[in-house]
N, C-alpha and C. Protein backbone atom coordinates (compact mmCIF):
# COMPACT_ATOMS: atom_id res chain seq x y z
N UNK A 1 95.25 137.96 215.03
CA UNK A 1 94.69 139.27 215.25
C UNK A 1 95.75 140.35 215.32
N UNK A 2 96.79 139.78 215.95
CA UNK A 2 98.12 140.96 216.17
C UNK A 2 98.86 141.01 215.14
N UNK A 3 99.30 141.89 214.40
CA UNK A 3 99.71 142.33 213.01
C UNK A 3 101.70 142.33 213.36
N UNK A 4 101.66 142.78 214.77
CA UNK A 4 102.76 143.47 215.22
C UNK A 4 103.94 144.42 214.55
N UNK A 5 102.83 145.70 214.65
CA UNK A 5 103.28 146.87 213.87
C UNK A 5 103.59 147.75 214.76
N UNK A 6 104.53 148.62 215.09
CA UNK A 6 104.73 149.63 216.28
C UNK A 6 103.72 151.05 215.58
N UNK A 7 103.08 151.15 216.62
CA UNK A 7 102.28 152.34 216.48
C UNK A 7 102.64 153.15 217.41
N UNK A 8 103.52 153.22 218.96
CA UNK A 8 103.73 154.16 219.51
C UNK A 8 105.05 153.59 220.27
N UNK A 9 105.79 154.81 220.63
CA UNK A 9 107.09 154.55 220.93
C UNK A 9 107.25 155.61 222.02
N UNK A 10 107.84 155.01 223.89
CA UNK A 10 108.19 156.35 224.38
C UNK A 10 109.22 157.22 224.23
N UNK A 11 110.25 156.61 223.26
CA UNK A 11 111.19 157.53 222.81
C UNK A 11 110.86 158.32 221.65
N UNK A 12 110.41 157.88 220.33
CA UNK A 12 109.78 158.71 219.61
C UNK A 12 108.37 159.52 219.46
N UNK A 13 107.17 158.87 219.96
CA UNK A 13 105.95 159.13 219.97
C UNK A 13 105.05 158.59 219.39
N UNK A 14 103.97 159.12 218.44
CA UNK A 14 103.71 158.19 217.56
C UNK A 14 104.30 157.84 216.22
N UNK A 15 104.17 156.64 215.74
CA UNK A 15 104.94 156.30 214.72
C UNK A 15 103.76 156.14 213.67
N UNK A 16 104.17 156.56 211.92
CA UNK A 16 103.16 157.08 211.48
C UNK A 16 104.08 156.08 209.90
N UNK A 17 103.12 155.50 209.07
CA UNK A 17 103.59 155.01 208.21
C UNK A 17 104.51 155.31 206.87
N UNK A 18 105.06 154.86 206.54
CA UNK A 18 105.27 156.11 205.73
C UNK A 18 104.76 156.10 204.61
N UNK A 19 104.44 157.01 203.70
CA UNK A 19 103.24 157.29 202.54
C UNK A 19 103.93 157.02 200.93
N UNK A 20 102.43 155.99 200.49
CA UNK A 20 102.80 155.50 199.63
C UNK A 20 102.09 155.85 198.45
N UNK A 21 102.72 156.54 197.45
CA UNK A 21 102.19 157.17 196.28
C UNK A 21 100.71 156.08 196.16
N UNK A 22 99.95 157.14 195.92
CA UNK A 22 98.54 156.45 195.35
C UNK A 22 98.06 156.82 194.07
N UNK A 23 97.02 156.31 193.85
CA UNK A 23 96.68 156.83 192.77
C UNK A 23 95.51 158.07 193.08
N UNK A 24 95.50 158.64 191.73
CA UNK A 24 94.88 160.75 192.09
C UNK A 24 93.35 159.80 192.56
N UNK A 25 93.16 160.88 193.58
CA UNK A 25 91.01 160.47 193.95
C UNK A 25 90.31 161.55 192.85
N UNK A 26 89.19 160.44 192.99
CA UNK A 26 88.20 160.69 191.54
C UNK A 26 88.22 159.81 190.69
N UNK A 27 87.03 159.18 190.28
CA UNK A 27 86.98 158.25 189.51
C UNK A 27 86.29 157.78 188.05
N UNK A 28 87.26 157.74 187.64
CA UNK A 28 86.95 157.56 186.04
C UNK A 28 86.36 156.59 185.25
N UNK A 29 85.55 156.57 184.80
CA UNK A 29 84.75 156.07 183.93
C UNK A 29 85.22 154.54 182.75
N UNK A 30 84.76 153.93 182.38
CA UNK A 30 85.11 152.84 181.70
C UNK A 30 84.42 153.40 180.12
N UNK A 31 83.60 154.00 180.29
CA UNK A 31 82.63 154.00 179.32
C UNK A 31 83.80 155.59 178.40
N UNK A 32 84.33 156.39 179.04
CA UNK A 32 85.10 157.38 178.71
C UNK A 32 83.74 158.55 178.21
N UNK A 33 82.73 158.45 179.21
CA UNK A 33 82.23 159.59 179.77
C UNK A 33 82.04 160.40 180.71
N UNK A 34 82.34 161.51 180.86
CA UNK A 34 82.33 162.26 182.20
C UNK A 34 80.69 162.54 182.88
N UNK A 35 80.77 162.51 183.54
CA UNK A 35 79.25 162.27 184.60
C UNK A 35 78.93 163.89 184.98
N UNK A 36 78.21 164.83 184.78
CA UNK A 36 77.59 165.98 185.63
C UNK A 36 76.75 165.65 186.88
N UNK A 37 77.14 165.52 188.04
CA UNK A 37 76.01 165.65 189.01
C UNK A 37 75.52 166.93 189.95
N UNK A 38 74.33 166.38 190.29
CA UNK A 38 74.19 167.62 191.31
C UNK A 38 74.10 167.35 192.70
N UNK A 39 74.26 167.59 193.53
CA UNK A 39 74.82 167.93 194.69
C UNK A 39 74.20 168.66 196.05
N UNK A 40 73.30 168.75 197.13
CA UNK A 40 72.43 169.63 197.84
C UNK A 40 73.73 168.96 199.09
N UNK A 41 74.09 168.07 199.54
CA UNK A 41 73.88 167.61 200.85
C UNK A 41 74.80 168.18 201.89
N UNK A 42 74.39 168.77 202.69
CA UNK A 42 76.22 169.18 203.24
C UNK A 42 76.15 170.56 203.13
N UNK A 43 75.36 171.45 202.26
CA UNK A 43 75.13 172.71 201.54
C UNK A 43 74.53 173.43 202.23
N UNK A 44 73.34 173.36 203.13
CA UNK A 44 72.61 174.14 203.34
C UNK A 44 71.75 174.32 202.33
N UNK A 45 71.30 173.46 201.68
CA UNK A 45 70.23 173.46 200.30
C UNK A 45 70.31 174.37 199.43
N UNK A 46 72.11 174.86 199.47
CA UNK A 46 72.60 175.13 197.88
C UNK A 46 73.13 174.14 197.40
N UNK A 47 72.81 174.57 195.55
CA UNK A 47 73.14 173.34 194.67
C UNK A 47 74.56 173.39 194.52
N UNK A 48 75.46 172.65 193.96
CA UNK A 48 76.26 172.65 193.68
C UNK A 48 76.46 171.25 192.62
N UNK A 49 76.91 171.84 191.23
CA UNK A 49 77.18 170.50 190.42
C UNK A 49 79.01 169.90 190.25
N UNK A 50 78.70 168.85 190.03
CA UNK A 50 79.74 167.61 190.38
C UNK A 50 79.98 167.38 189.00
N UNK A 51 81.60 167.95 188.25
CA UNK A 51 82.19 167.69 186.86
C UNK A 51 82.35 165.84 187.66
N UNK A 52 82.62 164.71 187.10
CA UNK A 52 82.93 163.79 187.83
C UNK A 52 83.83 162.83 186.30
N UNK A 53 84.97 162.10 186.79
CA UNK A 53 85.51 161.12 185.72
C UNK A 53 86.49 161.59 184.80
N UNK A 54 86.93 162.72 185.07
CA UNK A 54 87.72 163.46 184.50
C UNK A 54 89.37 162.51 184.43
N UNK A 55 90.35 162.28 183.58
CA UNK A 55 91.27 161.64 183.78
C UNK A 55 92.67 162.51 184.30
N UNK A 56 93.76 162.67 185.27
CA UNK A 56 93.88 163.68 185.86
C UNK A 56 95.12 163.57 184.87
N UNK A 57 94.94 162.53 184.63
CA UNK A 57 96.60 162.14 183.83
C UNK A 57 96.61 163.19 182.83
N UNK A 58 95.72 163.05 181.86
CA UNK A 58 95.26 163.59 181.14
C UNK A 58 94.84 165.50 180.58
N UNK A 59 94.26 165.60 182.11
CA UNK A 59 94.03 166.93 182.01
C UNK A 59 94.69 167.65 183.34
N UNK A 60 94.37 168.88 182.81
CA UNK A 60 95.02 169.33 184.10
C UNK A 60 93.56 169.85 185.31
N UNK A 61 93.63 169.56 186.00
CA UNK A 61 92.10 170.12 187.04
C UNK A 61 92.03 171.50 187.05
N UNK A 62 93.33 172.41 186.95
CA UNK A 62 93.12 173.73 187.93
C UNK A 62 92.84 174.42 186.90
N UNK A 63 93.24 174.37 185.39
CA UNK A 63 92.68 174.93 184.28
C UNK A 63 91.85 174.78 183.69
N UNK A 64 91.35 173.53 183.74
CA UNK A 64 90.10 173.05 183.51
C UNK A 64 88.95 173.45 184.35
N UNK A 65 88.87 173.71 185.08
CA UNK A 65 87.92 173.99 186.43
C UNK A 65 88.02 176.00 186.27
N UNK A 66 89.19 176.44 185.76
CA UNK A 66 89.29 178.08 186.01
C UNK A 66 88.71 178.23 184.56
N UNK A 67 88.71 177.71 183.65
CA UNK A 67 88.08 177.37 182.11
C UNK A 67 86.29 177.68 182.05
N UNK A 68 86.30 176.25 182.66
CA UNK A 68 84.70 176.53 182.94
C UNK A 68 83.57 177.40 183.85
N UNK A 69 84.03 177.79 185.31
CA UNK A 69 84.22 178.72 185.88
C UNK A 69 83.93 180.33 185.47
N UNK A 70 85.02 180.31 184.97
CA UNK A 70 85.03 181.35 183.76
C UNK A 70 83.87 181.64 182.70
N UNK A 71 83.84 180.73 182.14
CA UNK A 71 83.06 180.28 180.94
C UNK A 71 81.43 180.41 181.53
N UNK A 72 81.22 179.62 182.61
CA UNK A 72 79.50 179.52 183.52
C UNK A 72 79.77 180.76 184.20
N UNK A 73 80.69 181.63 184.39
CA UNK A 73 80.14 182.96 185.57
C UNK A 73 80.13 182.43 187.07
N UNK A 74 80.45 181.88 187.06
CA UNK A 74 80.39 181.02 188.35
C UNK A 74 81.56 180.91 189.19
N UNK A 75 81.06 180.47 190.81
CA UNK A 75 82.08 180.01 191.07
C UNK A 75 82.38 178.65 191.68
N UNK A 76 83.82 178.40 191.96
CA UNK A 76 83.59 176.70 192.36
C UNK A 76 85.22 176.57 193.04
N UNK A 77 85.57 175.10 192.64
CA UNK A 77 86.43 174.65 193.31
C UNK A 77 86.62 173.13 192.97
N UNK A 78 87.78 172.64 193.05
CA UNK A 78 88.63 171.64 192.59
C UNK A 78 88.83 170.99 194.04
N UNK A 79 88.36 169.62 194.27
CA UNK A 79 88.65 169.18 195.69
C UNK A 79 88.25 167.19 195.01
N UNK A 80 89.83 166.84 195.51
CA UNK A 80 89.97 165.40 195.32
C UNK A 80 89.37 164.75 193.83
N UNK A 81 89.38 165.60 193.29
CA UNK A 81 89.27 164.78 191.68
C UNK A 81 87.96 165.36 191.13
N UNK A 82 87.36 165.98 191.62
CA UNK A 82 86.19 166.33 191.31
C UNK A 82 86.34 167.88 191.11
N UNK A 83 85.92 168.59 190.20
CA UNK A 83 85.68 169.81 189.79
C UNK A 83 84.28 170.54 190.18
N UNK A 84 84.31 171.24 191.29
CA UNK A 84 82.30 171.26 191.63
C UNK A 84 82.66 173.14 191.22
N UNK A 85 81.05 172.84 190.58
CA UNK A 85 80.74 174.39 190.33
C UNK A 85 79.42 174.85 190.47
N UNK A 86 79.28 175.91 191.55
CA UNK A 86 78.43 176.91 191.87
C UNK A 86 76.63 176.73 191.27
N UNK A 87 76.00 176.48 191.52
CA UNK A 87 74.79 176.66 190.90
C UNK A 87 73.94 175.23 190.30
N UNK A 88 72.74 175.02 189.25
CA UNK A 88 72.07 174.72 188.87
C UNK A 88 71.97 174.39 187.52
N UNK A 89 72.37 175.14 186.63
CA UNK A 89 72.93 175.06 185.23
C UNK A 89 73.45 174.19 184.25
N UNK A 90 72.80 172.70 184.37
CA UNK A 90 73.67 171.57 184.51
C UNK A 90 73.69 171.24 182.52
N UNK A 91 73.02 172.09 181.81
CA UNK A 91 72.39 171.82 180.81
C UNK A 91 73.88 173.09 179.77
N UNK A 92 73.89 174.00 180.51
CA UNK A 92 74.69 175.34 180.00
C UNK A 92 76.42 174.56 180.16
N UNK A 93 76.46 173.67 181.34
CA UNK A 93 77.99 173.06 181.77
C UNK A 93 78.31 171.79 180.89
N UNK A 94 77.45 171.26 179.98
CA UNK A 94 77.27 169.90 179.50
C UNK A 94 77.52 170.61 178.30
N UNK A 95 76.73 171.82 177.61
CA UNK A 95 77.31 172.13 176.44
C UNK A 95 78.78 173.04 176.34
N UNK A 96 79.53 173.75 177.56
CA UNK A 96 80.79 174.02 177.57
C UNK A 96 81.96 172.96 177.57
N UNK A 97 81.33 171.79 178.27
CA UNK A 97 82.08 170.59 178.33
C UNK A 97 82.32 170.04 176.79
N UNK A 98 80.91 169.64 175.89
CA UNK A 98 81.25 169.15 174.95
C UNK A 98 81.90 170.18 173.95
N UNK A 99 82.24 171.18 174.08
CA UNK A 99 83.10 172.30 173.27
C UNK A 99 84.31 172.04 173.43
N UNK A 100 84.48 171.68 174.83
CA UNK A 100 86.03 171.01 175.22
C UNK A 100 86.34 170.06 174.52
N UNK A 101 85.30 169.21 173.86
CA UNK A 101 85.68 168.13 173.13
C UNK A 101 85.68 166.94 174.32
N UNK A 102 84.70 166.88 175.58
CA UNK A 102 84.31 165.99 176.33
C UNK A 102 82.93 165.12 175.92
N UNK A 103 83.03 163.90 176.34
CA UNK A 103 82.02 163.13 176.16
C UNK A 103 81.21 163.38 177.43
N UNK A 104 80.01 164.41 177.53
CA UNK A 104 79.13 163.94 178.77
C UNK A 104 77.96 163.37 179.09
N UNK A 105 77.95 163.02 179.99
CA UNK A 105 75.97 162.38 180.44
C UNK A 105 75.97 163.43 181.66
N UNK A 106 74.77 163.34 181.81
CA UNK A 106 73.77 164.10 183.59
C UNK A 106 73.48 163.09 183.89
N UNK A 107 74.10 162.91 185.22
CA UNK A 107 73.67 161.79 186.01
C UNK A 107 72.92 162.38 187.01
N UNK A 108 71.64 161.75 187.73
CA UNK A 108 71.07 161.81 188.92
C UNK A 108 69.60 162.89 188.66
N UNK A 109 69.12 163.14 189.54
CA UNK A 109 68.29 163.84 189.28
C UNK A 109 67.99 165.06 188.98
């Protein structure tokens, strides 16, 4: 059960691991399609849609996200791999996407 890892020290305080490159959050697809979802929970029963599967290696998020943004009139935000943008429109973001030269589906309801 005992690992025997120091987690606290009275000379130093707490002791904190040290951080090990991970890989980017957000998760990508096998199929090499990007997913649109939509989004209420957490909101206050505004929508908000979910770019999802994006490869980060690949693209860059903050231009990609100020791209479309732009492009929908909208606004949004880039948080842990996911690109979410403002609104309902999930049909208008699927055809700016495939202009990008993205493969998409609408996932969910």
């Amino acid at each position: 059960m005992s690992d025997n890892r120091l987690v606290y020290s009275t000379d130093m305080g707490r002791i904190s691991e040290p951080k090990v490159d991970q890989e980017p959050a957000g998760k990508v697809f096998k199929d090499g399609f990007i997913r649109i979802e939509r989004q209420t929970k957490g909101r206050k029963g505004k929508g908000v849609m979910l770019v999802v599967g994006i490869d980060s290696k690949e693209h860059d998020f903050k231009k990609l996200a100020k791209t479309i943004k732009s492009k929908m009139g909208q606004g949004g935000a880039v948080k842990e791999g996911v690109i979410e943008v403002q609104g309902d429109d999930r049909d208008k973001l699927k055809a700016i996407l495939e202009t990008l030269k993205f493969k998409v589906k609408i996932a969910g309801g």
